[in-house]
Each structure stands twice: as C-alpha cells, then as structure tokens.
Protein backbone atom coordinates (compact mmCIF):
# COMPACT_ATOMS: atom_id res chain seq x y z
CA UNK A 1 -7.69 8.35 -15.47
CA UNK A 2 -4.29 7.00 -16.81
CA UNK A 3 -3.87 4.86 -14.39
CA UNK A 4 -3.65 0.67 -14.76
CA UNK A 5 -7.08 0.72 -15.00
CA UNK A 6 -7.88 3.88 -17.09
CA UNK A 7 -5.06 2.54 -19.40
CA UNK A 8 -6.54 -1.35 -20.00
CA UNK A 9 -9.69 -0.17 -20.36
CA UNK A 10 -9.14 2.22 -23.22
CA UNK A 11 -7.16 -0.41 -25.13
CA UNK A 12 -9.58 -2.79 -24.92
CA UNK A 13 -12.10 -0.31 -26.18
CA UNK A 14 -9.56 0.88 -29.05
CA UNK A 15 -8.85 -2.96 -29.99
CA UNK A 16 -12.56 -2.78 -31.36
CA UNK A 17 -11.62 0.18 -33.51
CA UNK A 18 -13.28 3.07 -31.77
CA UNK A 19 -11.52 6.55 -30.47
CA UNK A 20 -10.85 6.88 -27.02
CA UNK A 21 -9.48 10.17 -25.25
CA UNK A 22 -7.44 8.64 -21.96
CA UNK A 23 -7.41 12.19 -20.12
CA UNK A 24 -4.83 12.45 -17.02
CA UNK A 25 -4.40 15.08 -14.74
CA UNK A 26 -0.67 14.78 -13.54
CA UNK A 27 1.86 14.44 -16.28
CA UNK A 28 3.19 10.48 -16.31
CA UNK A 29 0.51 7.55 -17.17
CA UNK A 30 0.71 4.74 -14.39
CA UNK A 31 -0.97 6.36 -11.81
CA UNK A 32 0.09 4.05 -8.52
CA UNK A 33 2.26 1.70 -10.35
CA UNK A 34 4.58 4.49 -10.42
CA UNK A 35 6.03 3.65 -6.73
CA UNK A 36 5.16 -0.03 -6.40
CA UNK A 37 7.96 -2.36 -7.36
CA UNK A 38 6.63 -5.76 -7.31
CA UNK A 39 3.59 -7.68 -6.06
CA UNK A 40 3.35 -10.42 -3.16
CA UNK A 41 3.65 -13.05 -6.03
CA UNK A 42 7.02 -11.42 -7.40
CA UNK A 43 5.33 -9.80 -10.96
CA UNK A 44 7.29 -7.16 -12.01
CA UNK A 45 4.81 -4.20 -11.73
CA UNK A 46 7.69 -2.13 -13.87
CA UNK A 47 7.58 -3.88 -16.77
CA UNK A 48 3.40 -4.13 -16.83
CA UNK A 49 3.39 -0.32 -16.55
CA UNK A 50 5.68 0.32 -19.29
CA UNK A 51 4.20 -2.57 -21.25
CA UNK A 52 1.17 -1.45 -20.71
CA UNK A 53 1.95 2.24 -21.49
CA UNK A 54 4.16 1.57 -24.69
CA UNK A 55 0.56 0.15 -26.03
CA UNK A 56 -1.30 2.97 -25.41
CA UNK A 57 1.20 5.39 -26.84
CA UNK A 58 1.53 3.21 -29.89
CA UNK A 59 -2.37 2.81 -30.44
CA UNK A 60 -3.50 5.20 -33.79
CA UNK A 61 -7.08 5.41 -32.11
CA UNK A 62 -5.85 6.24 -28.31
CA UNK A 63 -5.54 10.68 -27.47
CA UNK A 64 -3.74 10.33 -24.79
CA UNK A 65 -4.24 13.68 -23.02
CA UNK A 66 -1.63 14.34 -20.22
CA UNK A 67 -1.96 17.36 -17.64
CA UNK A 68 -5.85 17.94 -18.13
CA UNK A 69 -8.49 17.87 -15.97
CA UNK A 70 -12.34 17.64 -16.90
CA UNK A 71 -13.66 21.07 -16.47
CA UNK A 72 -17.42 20.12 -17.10
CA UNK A 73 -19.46 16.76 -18.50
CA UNK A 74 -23.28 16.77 -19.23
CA UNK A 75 -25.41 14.83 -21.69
CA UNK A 76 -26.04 10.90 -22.03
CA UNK A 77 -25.27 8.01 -23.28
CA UNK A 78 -24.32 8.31 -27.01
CA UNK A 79 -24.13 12.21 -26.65
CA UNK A 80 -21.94 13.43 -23.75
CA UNK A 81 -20.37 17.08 -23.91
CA UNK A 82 -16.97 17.29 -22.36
CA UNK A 83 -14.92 20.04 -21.59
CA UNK A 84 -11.14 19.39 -20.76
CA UNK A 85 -9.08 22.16 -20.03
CA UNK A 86 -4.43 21.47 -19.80
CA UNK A 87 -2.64 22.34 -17.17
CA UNK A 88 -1.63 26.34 -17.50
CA UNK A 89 -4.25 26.78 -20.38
CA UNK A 90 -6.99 29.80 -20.52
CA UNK A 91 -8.91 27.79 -23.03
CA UNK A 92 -10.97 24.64 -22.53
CA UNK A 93 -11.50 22.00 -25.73
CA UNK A 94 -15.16 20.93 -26.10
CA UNK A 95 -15.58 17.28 -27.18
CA UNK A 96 -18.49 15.00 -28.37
CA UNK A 97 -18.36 11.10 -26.44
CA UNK A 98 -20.75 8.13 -26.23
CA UNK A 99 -19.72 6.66 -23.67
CA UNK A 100 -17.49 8.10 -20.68
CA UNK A 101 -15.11 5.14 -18.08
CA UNK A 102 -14.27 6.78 -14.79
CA UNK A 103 -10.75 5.50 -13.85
CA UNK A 104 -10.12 7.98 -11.34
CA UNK A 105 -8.40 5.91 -8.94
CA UNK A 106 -7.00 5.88 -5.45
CA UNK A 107 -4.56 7.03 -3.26
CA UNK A 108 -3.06 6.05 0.27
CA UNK A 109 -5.01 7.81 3.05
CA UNK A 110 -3.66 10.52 4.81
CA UNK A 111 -3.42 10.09 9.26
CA UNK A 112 -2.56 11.93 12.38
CA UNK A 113 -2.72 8.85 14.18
CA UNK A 114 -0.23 6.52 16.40
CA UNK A 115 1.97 10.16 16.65
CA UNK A 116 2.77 9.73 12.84
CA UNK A 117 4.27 13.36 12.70
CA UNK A 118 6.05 13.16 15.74
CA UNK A 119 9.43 10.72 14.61
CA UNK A 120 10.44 10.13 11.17
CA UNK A 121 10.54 6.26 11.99
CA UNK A 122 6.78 6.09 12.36
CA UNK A 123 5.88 5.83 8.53
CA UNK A 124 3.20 4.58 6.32
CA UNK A 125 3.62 0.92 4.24
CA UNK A 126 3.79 3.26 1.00
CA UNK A 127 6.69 5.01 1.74
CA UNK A 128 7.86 1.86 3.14
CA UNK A 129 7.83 0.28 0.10
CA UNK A 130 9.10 3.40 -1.47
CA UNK A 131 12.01 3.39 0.96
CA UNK A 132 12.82 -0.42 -0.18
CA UNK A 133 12.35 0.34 -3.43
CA UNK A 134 15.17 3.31 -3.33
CA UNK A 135 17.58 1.44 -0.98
CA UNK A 136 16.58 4.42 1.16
CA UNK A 137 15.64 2.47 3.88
CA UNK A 138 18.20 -0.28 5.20
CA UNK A 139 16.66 -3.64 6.72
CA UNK A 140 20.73 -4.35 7.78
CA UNK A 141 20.43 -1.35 10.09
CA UNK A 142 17.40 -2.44 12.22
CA UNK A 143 16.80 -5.08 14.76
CA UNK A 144 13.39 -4.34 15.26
CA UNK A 145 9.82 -3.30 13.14
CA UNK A 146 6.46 -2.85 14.27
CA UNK A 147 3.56 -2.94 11.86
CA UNK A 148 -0.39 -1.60 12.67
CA UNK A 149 -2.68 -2.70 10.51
CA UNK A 150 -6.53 -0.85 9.82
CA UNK A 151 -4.83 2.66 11.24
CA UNK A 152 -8.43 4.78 10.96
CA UNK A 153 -10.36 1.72 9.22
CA UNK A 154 -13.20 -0.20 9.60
CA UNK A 155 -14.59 2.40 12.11
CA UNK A 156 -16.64 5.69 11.96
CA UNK A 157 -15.63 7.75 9.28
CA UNK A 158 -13.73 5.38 7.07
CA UNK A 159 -15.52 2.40 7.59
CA UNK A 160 -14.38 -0.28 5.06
CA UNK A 161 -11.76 -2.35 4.60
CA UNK A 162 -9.23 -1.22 1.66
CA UNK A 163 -8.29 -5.29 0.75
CA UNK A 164 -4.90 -4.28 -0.14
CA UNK A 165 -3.42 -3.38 3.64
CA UNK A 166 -2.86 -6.72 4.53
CA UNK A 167 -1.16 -8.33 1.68
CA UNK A 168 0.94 -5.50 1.26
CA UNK A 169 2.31 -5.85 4.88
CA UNK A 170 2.93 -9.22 3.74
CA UNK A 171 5.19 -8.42 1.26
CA UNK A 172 7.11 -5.78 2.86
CA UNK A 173 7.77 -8.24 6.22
CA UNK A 174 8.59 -11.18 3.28
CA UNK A 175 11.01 -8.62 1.77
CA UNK A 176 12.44 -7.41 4.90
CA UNK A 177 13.39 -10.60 5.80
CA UNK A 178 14.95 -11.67 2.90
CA UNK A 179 17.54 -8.66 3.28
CA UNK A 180 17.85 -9.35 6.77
CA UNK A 181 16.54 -12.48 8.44
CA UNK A 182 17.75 -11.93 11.86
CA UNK A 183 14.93 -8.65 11.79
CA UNK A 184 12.46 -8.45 14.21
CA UNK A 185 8.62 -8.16 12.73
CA UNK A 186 5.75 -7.59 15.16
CA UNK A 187 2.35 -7.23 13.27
CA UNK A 188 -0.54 -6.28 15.10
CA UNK A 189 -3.39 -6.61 12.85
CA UNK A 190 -7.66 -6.40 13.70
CA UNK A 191 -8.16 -9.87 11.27
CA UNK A 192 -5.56 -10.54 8.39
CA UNK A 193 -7.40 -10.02 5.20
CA UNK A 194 -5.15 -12.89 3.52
CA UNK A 195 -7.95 -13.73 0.81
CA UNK A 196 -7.49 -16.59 -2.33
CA UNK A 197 -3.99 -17.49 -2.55
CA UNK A 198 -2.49 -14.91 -0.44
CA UNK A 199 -3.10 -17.36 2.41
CA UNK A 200 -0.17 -19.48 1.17
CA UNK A 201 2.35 -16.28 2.10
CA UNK A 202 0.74 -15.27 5.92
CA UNK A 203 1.76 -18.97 6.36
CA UNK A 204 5.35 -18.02 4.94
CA UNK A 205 5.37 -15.21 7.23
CA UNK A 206 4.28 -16.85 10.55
CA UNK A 207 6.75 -19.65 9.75
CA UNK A 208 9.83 -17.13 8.88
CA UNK A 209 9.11 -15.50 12.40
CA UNK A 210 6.92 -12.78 11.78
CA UNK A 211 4.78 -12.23 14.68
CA UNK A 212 1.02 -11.54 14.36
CA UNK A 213 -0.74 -10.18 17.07
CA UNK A 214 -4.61 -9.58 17.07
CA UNK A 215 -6.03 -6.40 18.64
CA UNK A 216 -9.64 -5.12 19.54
CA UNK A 217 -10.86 -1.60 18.04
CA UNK A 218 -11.47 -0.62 21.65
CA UNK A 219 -7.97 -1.86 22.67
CA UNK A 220 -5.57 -0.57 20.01
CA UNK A 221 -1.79 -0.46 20.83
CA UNK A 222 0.27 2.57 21.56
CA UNK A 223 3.25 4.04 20.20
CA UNK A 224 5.20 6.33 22.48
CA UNK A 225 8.54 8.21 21.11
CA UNK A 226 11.53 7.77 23.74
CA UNK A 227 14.31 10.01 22.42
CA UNK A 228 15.33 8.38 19.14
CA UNK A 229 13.88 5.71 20.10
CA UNK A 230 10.13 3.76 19.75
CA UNK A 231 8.36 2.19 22.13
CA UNK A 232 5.19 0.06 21.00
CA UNK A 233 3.14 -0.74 23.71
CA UNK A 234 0.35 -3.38 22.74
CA UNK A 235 -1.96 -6.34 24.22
CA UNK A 236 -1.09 -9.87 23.45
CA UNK A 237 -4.31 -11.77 24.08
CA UNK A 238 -3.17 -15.15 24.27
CA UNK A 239 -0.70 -14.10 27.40
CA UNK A 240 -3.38 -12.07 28.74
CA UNK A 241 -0.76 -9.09 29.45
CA UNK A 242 0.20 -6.32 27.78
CA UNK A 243 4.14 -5.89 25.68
CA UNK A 244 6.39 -3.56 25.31
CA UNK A 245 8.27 -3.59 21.96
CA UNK A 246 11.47 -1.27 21.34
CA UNK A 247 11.65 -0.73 18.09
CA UNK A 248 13.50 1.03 14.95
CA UNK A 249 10.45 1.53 12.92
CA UNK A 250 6.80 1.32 12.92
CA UNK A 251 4.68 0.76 9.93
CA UNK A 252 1.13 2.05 9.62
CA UNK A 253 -1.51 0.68 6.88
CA UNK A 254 -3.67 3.69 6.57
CA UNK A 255 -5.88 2.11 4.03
CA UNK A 256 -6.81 3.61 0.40
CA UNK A 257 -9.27 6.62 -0.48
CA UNK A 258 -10.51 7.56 -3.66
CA UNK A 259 -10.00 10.44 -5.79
CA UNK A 260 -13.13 11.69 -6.02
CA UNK A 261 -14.30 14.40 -8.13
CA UNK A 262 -17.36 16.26 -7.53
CA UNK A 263 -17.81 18.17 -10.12
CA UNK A 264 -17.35 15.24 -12.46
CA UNK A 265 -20.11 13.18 -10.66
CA UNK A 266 -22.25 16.24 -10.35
CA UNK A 267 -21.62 17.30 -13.95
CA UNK A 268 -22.62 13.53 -15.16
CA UNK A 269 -25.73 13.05 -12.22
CA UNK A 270 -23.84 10.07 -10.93
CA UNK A 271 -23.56 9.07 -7.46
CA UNK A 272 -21.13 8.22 -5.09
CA UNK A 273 -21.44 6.37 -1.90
CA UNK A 274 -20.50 7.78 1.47
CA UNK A 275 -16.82 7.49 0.84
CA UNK A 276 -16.70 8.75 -2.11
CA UNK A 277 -16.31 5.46 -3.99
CA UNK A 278 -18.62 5.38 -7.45
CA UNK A 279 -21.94 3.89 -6.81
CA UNK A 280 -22.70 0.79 -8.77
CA UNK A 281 -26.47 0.40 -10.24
CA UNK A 282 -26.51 -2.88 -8.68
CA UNK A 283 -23.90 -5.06 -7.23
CA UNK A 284 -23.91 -8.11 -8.39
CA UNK A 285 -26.01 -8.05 -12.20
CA UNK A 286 -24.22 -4.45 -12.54
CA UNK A 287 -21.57 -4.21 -10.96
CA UNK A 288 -19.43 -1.24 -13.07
CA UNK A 289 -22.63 0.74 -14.27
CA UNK A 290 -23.62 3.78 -12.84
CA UNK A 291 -27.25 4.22 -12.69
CA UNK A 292 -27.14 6.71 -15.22
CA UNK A 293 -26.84 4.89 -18.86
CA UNK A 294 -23.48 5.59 -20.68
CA UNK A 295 -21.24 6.12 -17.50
CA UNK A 296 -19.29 3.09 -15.70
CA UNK A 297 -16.42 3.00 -13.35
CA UNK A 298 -13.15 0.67 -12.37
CA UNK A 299 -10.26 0.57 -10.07
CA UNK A 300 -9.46 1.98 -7.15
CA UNK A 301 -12.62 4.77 -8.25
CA UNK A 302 -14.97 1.46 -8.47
CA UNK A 303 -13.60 0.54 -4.46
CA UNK A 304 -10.66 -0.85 -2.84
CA UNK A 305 -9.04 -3.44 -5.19
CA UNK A 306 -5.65 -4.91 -6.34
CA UNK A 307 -4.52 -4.55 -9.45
CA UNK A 308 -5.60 -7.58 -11.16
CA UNK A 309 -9.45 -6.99 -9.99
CA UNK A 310 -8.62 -3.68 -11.28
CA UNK A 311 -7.63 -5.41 -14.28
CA UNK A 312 -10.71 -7.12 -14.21
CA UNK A 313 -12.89 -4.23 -13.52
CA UNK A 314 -11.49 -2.27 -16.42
CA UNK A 315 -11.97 -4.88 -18.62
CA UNK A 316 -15.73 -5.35 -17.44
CA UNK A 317 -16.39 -1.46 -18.02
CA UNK A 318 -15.12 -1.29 -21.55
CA UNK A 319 -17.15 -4.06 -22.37
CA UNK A 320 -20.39 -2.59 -20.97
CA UNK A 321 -18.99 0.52 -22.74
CA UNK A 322 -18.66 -1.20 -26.01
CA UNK A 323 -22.28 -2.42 -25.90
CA UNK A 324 -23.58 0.95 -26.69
CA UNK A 325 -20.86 2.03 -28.75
C-alpha cells in the first residue's frame, strides 16, 4: 500500500539498508491524504504527503511500483513468492521477499441511509471536506447544517467505532465557523469520541455555538427532503420533545472500511476479523503481527486509526519486520 502508512513503513525499513518494493494499485502515492487538507490541530497534511513522498522517490533502495496489484503471495517468513502484475499488463513479475507489511488501508464507507441519494445537500463529511477544500462548497451561502454522527455504526453489520468520525466533524464545524460564524451547526452524535487532546476542541465547539445533541440507536433522527429544502427531525433529550431543524445541508459520518483483499490474505494464510480488518496475533504483546511469522499489518488495514497511530503502527511493523530481516 502507498499510502501514509505503506510509505513510513518502507522508509524506515530502507533507512536500515534493505530493499523494499512499496507496490500500489492506483497510480498517485498518498492514498487518503490525497483529499484531506489539514488536521483538527492545523498540520498541513499537504506538505507531510509530499514530504513524505519526495523521500520515498529519492530512496536508492525503495521500487516504488505504481498501478500493480498482487496477483498471488505464498511462502514464509524469509522466503515469500510474490507475483505482481501492472495495470494493462499480460505478464506478471515473480519476486523473492522476507518479510511482506500489509498497508492496504481504508476508505470512507459507502450508505443508503438518512435518504443520502435523494438531495445533493445530504452528503458525507469526506466530500465535505472535499467541498471546503475546493471552495466548492460555500459556508457564506448557508444559515443552517446538520451533522449525524455513527450513520450504520456501532450496530449489526458494522459494529465498531471508526475513531476518526468524531474529530473530523470537529474540524469541519471549527472550519465552518471560521468562514462564517453566524452558521448554524446542529450535531447529533450517539457519544462524542473526543479522545486525548481532542477534548480541548469539542469544548471550542460547544463554546463557538455548535450544538450537540445525543441520540439513542433505537431513536435516531430523521431527515425528510421538502422541495429544495431539508428538514431534520430529531429528539432533544434534555427538553424531552422532539425538533425540527430546516436546514441547507446535512452531514453524515459513515465511518471507515477497509480495503480488504482476499486473495492476498488467502494467498499468505492470514486472517481477518469479521470486518475485514487484519487480525492481530495478540493485542496487546503483538499487536501488528499476524499469526503467521513474516507478515504484519498497519493503518487503516490494522483498524480504524488517525494518521499519527498510523504513523505509529507503521513504524511498529517495520520494526517487527526488521527483526527477521
């Protein structure tokens, strides 16, 4: 994987002077990082993923292998066979590793909930941030947002929490408000997952006027499309009633999936958990190791994680990695 954490993990392996092949199946490194701008603390995420990237193109011992997929991967530790196959290419290259990182990562998930198809304001907080991003979308022009938070999470079928939902609302309310702070933010939200530090910006949200209403799972509000307009219909517990919200836009936090690939893990005897996240040998004394020797995982292919515990994660699997090597 070439994203953030494929990328940091095969420099830290090449900084020890072994070969790594980074191998990438679409045809720019930076996997996510492409469409995020900056994170809740103000980083530049732009300048880390060309940073970032400019080292791995520059690095003598780093293949960097763009539009090519893994086509097959047996063996073990300190004797895998790979076969990767480019984009458009009848013939696949066979290749010798001892040790194999999958940095696979994640994408936003997909939903058919809250009558997403129905209006193009009902959107998702990626192509929110996309739209702010762009200049696309114009806080100046609204008087009113709505934000749902866990749309199809932490129930049957997908249930985890994806840990970045909530600070990424965060952000995008922060943001909003900065561009226009007579705007109108109504968050409902099942608990606000505003772990570490990212407490000291909920507070910066609630005191700027956001407003964060809780919701049960059995109880979830309603979004109804009134000619051009919305209509968010939700109840506020501490009134004991239900509101009515007109609104410009609503926001959903569908939550983050993994990329999972089954003939990798097949290929490779590895196994995933019911999600399709990687499954760690153990959680806490090995926490990026498959159970099969030779294989580990980070990112977003490990489990819902930011980018510096992907960071971290990457940086944990290539020194795993570099114990056998």
């Amino acid at each position: 994987g070439g994203g953030i954490a494929g990328m940091t993990s095969a420099l830290s392996i090449a900084q020890h002077g072994y070969e790594v092949d980074l191998v990438e199946k679409s045809d720019v490194l930076g996997g996510n990082l492409n469409w995020l701008d900056k994170t809740l603390e103000g980083h530049d995420i732009r300048l880390l993923m060309d940073n970032t990237i400019a080292d791995v193109e520059d690095h003598a011992l780093i293949n960097t292998h763009l539009t090519t997929c893994v086509e097959s991967a047996t063996g073990q530790a300190g004797n895998f066979q790979v076969s990767l196959k480019k984009k458009n290419d009848t013939q696949t290259i066979q290749l010798k590793y001892g040790t194999i990182i999958i940095a696979t990562g994640g994408e936003e998930s997909a939903t058919l909930s809250y009558n997403y198809e129905q209006s193009e304001a009902i959107i998702t907080q990626k192509e929110l941030t996309k739209g702010l991003t762009s200049q696309e979308i114009d806080p100046q022009k609204m008087n009113s947002l709505v934000m749902i938070q866990c749309v199809d999470s932490r129930e049957q079928f997908r249930n985890y929490c994806s840990r970045v939902c909530c600070s990424t609302a965060l952000k995008n309310a922060l943001k909003l408000l900065e561009l226009n702070p007579k705007l109108s933010i109504t968050v409902f939200y099942r608990d606000m997952m505003s772990y570490g530090f990212t407490e000291s910006f909920f507070t910066e949200a609630r005191k700027k006027g956001v407003l964060f209403i809780q919701y049960e799972k059995n109880n979830k509000p309603k979004v109804t499309v009134v000619e051009d307009r919305l209509k968010v219909t939700g109840y506020e517990p501490i009134l004991g009633r239900d509101l009515e919200i007109n609104t410009d836009l609503v926001v959903l936090a569908t939550g983050v999936r993994p990329n999972y690939s089954k003939r990798l893990a097949d290929g490779l005897n590895i196994q995933v958990e019911s999600h399709g996240f990687f499954q760690e040998a153990e959680s806490k004394w090995r926490p990026v190791d498959s159970i099969k020797d030779g294989v580990f995982a980070c990112g977003l292919a490990h489990s819902p994680r930011n980018i510096t515990e992907s960071i971290a994660s990457a940086q944990a699997a290539a020194q795993k990695s570099l114990r056998i090597l």
